[in-house]
Protein backbone atom coordinates (compact mmCIF):
# COMPACT_ATOMS: atom_id res chain seq x y z
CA UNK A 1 -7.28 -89.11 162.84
CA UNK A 2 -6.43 -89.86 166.56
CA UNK A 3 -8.36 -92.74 168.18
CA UNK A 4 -11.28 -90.39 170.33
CA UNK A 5 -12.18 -89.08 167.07
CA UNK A 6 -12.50 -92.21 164.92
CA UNK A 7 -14.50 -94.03 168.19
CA UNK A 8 -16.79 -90.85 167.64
CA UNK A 9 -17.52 -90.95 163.94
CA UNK A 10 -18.73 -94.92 164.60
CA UNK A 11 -21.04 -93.82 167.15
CA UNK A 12 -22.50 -91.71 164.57
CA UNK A 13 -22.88 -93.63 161.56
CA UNK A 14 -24.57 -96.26 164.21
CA UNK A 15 -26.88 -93.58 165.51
CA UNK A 16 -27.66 -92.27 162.26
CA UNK A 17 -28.51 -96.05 160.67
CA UNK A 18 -30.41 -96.42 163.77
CA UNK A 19 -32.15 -93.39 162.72
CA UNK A 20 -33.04 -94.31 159.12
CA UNK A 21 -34.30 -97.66 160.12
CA UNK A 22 -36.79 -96.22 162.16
CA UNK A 23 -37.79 -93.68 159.92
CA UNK A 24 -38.24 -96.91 157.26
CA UNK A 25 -40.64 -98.43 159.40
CA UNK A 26 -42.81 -95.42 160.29
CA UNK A 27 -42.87 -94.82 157.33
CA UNK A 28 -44.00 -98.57 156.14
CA UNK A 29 -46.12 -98.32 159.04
CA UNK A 30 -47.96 -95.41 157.85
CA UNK A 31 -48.55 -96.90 154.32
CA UNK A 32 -49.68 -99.98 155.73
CA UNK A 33 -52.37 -98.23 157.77
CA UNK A 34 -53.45 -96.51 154.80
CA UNK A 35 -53.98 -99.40 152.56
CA UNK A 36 -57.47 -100.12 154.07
CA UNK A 37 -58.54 -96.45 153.28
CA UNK A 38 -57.24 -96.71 150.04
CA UNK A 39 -58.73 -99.84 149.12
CA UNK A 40 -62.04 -98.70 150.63
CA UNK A 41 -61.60 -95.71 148.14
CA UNK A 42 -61.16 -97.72 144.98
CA UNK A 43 -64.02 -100.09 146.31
CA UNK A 44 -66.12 -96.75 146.04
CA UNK A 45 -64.76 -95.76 142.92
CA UNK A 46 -65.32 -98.64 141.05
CA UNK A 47 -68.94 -99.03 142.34
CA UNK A 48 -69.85 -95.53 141.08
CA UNK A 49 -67.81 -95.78 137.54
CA UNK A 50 -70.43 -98.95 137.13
CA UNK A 51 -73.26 -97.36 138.31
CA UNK A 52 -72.52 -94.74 135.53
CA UNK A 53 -72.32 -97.24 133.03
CA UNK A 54 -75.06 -98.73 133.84
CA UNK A 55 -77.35 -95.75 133.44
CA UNK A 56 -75.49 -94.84 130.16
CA UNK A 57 -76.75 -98.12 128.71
CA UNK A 58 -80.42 -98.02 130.68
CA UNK A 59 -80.54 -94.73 128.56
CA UNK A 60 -79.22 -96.25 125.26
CA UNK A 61 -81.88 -99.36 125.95
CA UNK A 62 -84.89 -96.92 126.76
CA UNK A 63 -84.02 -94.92 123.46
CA UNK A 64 -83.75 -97.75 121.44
CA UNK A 65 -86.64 -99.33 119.21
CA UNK A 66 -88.65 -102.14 120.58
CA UNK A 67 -88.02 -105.67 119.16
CA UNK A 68 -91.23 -106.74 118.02
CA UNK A 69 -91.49 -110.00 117.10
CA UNK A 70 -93.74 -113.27 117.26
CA UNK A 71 -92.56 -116.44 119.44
CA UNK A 72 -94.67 -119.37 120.04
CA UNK A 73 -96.84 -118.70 117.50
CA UNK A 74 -98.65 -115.11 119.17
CA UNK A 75 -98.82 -111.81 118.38
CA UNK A 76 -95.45 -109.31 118.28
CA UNK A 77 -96.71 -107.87 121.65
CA UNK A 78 -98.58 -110.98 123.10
CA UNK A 79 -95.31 -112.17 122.47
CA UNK A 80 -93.29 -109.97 125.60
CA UNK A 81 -93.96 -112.25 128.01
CA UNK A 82 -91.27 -114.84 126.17
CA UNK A 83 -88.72 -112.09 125.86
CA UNK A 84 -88.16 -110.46 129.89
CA UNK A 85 -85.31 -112.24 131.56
CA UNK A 86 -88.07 -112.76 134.45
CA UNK A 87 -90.57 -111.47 136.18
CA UNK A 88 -93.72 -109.28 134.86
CA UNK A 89 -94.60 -107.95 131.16
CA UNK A 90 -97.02 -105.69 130.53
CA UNK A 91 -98.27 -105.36 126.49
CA UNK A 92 -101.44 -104.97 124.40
CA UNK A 93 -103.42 -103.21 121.42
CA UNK A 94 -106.51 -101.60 120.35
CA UNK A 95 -108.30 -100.25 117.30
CA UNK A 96 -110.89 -97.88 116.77
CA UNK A 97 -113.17 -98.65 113.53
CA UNK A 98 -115.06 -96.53 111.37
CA UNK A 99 -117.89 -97.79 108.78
CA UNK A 100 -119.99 -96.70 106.53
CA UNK A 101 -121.74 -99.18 104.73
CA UNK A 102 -124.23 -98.02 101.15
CA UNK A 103 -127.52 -96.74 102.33
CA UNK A 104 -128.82 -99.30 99.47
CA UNK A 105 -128.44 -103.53 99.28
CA UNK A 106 -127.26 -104.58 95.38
CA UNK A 107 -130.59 -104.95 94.33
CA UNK A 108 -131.40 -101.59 95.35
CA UNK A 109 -133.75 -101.97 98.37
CA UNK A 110 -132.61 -100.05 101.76
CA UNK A 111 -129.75 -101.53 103.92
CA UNK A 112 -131.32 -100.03 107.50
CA UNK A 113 -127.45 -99.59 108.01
CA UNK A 114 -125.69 -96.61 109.49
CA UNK A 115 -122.67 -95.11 110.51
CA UNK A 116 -120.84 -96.69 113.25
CA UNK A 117 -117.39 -95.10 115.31
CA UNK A 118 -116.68 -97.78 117.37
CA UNK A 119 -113.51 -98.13 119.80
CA UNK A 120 -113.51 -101.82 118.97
CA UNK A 121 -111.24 -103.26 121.04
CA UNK A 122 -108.54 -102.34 123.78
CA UNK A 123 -106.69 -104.93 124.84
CA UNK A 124 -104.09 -105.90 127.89
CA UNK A 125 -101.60 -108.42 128.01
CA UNK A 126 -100.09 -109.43 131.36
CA UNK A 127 -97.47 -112.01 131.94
CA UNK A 128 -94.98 -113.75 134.16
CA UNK A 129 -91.48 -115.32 133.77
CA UNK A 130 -90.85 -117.35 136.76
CA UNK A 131 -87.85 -118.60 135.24
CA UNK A 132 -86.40 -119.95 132.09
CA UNK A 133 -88.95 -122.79 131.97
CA UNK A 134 -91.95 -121.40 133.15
CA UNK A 135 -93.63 -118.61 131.74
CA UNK A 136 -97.43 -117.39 132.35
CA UNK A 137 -98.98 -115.21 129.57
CA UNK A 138 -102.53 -113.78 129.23
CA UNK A 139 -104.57 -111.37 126.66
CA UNK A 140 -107.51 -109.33 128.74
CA UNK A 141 -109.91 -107.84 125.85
CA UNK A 142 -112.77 -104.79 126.22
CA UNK A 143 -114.75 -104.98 123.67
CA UNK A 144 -116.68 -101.39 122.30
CA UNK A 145 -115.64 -99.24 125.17
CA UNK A 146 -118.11 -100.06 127.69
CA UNK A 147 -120.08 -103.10 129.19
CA UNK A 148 -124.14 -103.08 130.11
CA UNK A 149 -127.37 -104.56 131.31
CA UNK A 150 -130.43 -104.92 129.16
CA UNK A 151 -130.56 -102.41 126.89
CA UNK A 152 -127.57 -100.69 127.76
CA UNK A 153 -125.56 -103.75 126.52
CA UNK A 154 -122.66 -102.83 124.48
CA UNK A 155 -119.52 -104.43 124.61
CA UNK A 156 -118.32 -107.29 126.95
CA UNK A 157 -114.78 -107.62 128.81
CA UNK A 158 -113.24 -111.57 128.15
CA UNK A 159 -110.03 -113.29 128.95
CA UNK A 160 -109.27 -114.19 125.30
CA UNK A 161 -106.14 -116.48 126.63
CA UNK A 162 -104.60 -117.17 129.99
CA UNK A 163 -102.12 -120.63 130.13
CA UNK A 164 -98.68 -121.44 131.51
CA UNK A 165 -96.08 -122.83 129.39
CA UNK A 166 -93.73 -125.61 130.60
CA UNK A 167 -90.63 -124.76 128.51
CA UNK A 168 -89.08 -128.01 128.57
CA UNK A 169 -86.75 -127.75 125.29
CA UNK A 170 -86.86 -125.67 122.27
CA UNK A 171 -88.63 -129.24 120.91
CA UNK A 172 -91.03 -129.85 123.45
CA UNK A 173 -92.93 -127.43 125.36
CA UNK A 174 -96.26 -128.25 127.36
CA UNK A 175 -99.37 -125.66 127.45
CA UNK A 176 -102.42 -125.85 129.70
CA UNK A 177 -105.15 -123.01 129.94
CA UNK A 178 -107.33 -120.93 127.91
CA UNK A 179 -105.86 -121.30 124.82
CA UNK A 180 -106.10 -119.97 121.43
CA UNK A 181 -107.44 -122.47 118.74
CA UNK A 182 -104.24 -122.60 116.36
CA UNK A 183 -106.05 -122.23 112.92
CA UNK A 184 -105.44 -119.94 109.95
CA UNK A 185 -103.50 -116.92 110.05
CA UNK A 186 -105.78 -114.18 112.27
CA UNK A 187 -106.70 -116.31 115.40
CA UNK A 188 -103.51 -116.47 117.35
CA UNK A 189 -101.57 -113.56 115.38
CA UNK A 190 -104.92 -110.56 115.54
CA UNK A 191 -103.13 -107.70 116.04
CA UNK A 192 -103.54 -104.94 113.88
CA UNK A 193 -100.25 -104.10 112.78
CA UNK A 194 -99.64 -107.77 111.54
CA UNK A 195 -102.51 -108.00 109.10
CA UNK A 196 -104.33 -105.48 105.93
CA UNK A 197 -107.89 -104.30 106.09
CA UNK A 198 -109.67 -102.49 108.33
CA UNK A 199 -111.67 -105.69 109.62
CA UNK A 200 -110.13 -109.40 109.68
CA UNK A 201 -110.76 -111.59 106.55
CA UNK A 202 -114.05 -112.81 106.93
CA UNK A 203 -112.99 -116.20 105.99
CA UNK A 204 -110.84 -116.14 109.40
CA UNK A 205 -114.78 -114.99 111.37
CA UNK A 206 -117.26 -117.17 109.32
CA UNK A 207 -115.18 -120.36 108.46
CA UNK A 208 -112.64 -120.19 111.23
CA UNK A 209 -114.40 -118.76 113.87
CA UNK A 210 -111.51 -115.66 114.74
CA UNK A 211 -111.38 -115.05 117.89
CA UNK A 212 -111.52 -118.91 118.78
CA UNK A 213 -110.39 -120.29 122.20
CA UNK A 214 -110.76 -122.91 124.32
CA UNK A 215 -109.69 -124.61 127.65
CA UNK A 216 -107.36 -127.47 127.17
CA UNK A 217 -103.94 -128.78 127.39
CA UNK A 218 -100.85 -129.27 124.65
CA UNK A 219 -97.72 -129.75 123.38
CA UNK A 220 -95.97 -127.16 120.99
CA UNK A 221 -92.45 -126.88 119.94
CA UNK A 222 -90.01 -126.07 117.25
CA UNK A 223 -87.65 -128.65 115.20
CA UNK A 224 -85.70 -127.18 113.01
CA UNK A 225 -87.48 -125.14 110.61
CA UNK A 226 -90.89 -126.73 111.29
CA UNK A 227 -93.04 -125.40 114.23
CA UNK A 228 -96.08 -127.47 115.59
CA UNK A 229 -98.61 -127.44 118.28
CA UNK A 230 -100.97 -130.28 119.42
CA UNK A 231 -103.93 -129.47 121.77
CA UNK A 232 -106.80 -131.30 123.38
CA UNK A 233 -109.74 -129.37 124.32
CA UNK A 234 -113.10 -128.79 125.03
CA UNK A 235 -115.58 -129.47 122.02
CA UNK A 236 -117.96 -127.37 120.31
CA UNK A 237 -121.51 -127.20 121.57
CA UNK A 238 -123.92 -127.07 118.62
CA UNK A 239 -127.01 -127.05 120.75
CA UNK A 240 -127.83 -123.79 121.76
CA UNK A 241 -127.85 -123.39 125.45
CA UNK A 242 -124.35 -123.14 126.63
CA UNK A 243 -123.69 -121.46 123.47
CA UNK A 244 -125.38 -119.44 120.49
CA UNK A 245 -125.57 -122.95 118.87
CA UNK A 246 -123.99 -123.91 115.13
CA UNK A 247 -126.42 -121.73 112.71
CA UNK A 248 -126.79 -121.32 108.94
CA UNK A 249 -125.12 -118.18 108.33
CA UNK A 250 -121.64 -118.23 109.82
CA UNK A 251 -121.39 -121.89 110.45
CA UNK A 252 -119.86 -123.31 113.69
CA UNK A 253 -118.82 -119.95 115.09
CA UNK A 254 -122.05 -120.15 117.30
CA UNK A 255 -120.47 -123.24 118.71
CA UNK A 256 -117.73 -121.60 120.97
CA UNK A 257 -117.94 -121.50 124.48
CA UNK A 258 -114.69 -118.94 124.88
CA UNK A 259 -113.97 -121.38 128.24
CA UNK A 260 -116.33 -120.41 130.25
CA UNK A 261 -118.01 -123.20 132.00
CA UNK A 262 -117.50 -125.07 128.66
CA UNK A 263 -118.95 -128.41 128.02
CA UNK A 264 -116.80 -131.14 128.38
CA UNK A 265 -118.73 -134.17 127.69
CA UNK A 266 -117.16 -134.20 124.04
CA UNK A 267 -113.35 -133.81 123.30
CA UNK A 268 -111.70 -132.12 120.33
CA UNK A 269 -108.41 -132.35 118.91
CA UNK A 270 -106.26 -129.69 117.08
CA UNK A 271 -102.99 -130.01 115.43
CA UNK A 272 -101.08 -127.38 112.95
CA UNK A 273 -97.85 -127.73 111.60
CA UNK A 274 -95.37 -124.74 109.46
CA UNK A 275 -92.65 -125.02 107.70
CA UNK A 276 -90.37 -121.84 107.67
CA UNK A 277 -87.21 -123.08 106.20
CA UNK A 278 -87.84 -120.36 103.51
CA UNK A 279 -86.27 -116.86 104.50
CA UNK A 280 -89.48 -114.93 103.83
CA UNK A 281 -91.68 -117.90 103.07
CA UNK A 282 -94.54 -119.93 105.71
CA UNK A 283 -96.36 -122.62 104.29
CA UNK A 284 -98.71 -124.47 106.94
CA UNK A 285 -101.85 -127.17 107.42
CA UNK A 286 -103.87 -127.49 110.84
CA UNK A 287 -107.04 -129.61 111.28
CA UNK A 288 -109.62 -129.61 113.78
CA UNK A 289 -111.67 -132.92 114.99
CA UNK A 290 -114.52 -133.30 117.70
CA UNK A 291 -118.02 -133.90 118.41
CA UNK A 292 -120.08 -130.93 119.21
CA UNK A 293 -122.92 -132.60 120.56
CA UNK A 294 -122.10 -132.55 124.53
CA UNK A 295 -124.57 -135.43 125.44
CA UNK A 296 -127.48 -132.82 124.33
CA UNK A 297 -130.68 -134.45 122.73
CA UNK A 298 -133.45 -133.55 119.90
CA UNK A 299 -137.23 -133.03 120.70
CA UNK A 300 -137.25 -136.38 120.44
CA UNK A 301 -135.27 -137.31 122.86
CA UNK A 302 -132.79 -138.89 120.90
CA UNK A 303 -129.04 -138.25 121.90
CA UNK A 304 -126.78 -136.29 119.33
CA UNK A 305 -123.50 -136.93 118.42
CA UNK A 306 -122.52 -134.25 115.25
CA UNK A 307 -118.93 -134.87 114.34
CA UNK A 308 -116.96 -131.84 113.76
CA UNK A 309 -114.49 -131.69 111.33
CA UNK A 310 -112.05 -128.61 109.94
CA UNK A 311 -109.10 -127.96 107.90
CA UNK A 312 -107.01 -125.32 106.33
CA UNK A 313 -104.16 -124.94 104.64
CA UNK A 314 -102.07 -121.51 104.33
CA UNK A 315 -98.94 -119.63 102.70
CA UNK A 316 -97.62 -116.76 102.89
CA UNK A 317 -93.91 -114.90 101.29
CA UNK A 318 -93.11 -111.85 101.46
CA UNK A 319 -90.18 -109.93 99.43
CA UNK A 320 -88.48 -107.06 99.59
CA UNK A 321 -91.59 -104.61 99.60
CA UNK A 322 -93.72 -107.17 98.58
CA UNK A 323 -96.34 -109.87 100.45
CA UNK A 324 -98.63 -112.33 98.87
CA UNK A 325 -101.09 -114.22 101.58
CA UNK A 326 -103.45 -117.21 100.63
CA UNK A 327 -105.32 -119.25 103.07
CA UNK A 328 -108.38 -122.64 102.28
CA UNK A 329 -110.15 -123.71 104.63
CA UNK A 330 -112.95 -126.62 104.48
CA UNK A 331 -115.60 -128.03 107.51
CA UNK A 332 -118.11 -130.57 107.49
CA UNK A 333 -120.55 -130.94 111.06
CA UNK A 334 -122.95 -134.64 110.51
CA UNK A 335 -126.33 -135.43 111.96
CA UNK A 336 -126.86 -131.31 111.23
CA UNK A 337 -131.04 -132.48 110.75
CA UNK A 338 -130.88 -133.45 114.60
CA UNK A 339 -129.22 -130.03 115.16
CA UNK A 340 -131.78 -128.53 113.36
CA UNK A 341 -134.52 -129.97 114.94
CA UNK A 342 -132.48 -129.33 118.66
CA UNK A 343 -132.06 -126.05 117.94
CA UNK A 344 -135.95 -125.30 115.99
CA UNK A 345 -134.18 -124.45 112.28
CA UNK A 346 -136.22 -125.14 109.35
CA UNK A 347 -136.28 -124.07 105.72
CA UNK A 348 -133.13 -122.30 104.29
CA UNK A 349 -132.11 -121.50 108.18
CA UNK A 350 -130.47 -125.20 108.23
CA UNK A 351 -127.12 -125.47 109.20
CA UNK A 352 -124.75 -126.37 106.55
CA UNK A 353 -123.15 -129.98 106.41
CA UNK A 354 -120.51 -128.88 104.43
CA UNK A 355 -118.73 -125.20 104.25
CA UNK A 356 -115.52 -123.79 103.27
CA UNK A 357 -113.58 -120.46 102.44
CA UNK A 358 -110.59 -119.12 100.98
CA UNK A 359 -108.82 -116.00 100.11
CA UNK A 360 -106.00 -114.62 98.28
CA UNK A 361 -104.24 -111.11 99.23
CA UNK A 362 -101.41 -109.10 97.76
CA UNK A 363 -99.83 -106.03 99.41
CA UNK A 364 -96.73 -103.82 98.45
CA UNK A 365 -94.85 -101.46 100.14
CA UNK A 366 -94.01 -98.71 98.17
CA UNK A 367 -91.63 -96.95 100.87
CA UNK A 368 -89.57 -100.29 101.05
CA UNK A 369 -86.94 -98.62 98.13
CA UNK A 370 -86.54 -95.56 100.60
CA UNK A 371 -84.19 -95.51 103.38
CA UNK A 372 -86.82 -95.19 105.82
CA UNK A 373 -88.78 -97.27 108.40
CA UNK A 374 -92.55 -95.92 107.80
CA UNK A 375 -94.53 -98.21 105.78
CA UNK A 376 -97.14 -97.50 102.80
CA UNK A 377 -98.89 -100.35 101.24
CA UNK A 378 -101.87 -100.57 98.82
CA UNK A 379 -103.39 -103.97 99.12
CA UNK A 380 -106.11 -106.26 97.34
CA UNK A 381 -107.81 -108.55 99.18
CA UNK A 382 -110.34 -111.81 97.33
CA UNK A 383 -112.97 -113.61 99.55
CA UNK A 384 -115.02 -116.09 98.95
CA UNK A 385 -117.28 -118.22 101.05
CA UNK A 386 -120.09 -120.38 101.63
CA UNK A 387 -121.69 -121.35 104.71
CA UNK A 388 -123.89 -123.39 103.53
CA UNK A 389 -122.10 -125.62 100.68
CA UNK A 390 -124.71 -128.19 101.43
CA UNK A 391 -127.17 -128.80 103.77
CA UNK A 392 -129.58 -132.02 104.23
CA UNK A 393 -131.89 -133.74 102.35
CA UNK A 394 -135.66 -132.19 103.41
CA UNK A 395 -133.59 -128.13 103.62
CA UNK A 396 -132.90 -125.53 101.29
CA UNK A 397 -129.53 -123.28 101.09
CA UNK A 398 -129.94 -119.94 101.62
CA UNK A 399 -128.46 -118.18 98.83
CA UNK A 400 -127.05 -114.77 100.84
CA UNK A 401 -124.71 -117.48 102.42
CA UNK A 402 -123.00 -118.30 99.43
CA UNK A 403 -120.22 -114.99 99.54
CA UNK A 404 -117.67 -113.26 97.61
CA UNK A 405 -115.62 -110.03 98.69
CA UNK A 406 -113.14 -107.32 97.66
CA UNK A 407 -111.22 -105.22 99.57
CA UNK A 408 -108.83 -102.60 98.19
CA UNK A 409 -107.39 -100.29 100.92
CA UNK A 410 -103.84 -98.94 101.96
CA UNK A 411 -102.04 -99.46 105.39
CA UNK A 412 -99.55 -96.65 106.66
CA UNK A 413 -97.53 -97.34 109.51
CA UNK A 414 -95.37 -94.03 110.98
CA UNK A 415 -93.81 -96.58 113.31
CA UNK A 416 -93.77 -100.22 113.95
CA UNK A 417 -95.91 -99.82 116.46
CA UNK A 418 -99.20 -97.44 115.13
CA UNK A 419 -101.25 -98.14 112.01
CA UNK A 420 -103.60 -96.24 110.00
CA UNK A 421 -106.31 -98.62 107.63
CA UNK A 422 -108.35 -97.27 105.25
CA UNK A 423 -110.30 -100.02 102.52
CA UNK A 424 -113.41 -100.03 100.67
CA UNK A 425 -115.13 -103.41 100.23
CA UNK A 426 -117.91 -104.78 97.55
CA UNK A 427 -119.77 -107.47 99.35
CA UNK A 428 -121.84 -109.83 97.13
CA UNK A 429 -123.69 -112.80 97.95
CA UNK A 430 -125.93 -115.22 95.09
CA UNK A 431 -129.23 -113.84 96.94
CA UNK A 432 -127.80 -110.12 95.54
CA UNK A 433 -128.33 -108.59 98.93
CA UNK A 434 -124.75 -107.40 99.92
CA UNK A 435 -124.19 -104.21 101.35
CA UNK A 436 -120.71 -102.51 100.21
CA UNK A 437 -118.97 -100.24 102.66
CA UNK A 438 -115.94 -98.15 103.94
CA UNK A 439 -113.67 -98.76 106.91
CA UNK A 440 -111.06 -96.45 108.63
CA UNK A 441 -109.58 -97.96 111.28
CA UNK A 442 -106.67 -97.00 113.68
CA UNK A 443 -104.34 -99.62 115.84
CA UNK A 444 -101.89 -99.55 117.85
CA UNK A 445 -99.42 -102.26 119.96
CA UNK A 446 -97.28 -101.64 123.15
């Protein structure tokens, strides 16, 4: 290779490397510039493979079966307002009642009573999460469809609860508002899917006036397997005026003022307490203290007092397919001849000074050895009751107060959600005027 010629092949391998360096940067260059795209790209990507997923699981969510269950002592429904992560819940119930009571009383006069189809109640709850320690909850109830003047007067439309809870702990949690009375097994938990029989126990109307509420302030919490709650609240008014007044047949029921524009002069207390360390089991007391006479007087002019006092005690278990229920309950109102005289009673029409109920109730499921989640269950249900268990010196008991009841029926339930009540009941009372009957009824919870 002469000299020219080597000097030549130099020039190219130079020019060529020159060459490929250049075409390495363009090239890293052009990658570089597309990068952003890229990344853009995958941004884009990745937004819509999550928006995908998303939907997939709103879909399985919306498709899947409610979980209905009771927190803070309420209802499975009234209960929703606990369960959103925040913001508003929307739940309720209603039933529709059919009865059809004997044309004839036991001893074989005429009853006057007919056939009633009622839409008995439909009810709303509304609530609000503001965040994980402040929750508002409220039950709106209209009562048989329609509301009047006069004559026309039918059914009535009444907040049956509306209070904010401060949750400050699972111990401790604070409760102001119109608040359900906790007593018994019916008044906070009244939906229709979580109790037999057409009707609520009448020991949980008569003896514990069901639906019973009051405006007040509490604490409530859990500690291990015991729940409590511990109110202070507006008393009873026994006088009639702001209320029906206490009266001879159904005790203090007359007495509640539901919170509106509810005396105050006269405090109450309430307190219940359940254990539920028992998978399947509840076993619970709650009490009830306060005077009912709100600074009212007799004829006489003479101020009344009339101490209030109520108890109960309940249990319930349930296994496998079947549930047993028992609740007592005992009340006893003082200086009941000033109420008398306050509120013109005389005779057998006194109040009682002493009264108290209980009942016993057995249900089984008979589906519960199928694989299947509808639910069939024949129950019996024993009353009994007196209203007037004594009554002062100078009065006379009336003896159509003194009550017992049975109630055989069968609930169905195609879902969780919708139940179907049919029961027939033989009402007897000492004076042997009961009237015996038949309910249908149909509820429902959302």
């Amino acid at each position: 290779m002469t000299l020219r010629s080597s000097g030549r092949w130099w020039i190219r391998a130079l020019v060529l490397g020159v060459c490929l360096h250049t075409l390495q940067v363009e090239v890293r260059a052009e990658s570089a510039a597309q990068d952003p795209w890229k990344q853009d790209m995958e941004r884009k990507l990745d937004a819509l493979t999550r928006e995908v997923e998303r939907n997939k699981l709103g879909e399985a969510a919306a498709t899947a079966p409610p979980d209905y269950k009771s927190e803070r002592g309420y209802g499975p429904a009234a209960s929703k307002a606990y369960r959103v992560n925040r913001g508003v819940s929307i739940g309720g119930y209603g039933e529709m009642l059919l009865q059809a009571p004997n044309k004839e009383k036991d001893d074989g006069t005429p009853s006057g009573r007919k056939r009633t189809l009622d839409f008995l109640r439909a009810v709303l709850y509304a609530g609000y999460k503001f965040n994980d320690k402040i929750v508002f909850n409220s039950e709106i109830e209209f009562e048989h469809a329609t509301t009047g003047e006069g004559s026309e007067e039918k059914g009535e439309v009444s907040v049956e609860f509306a209070q904010i809870d401060f949750l400050l702990s699972q111990p401790l949690g604070v409760r102001a508002g119109l608040m359900l009375v906790p007593m018994g097994f019916i008044n906070e938990m009244h939906e229709p899917t979580t109790f037999h029989g057409a009707l609520r126990p009448s020991v949980e109307t008569q003896i514990i006036p069901s639906t019973w509420r009051e405006n007040g302030a509490g604490l409530f919490g859990d500690i291990g397997p015991v729940s409590y709650r511990t109110y202070l609240m507006a008393g009873l008014s026994g006088v009639e005026g702001n209320s029906d007044g206490f009266s001879s047949g159904s005790a203090i029921r007359g007495g509640r003022t539901a919170g509106s524009q509810s005396s105050a002069e006269d405090v109450a207390w309430v307190g219940r307490v359940d254990y539920h360390g028992i998978p399947g089991v509840l076993l619970g007391v709650s009490g009830y203290t306060g005077q009912a006479g709100q600074n009212d007087t007799t004829a006489s002019d003479e101020e009344i007092d009339a101490p209030v006092s109520l108890w109960e005690s309940h249990a319930s278990a349930e296994y496998r397919g079947l549930e047993l229920r028992a609740l007592f309950a005992q009340g006893s109102i003082r200086d009941v001849s000033q109420l008398n005289d306050a509120n013109s009673l005389t005779g057998s029409n006194s109040i009682g000074e002493k009264f108290f109920g209980g009942y016993t109730q057995i249900a089984y499921n008979v589906l519960s050895v199928m694989k299947t989640n509808q639910y069939l269950a024949p129950f019996f249900l024993y009353e009994r009751y007196d209203t007037q268990q004594r009554v002062p010196e100078g009065f006379t008991k009336n003896p159509a107060n003194s009550r017992t009841e049975y109630t055989v029926g069968l609930t169905y339930k195609p879902i969780t959600q919708v139940v179907v009540k049919a029961d027939w009941q033989n009402k007897d009372n000492q004076a042997g005027t009961g009237v015996n009957q038949c309910n249908l009824a149909l509820g429902y919870i959302f």
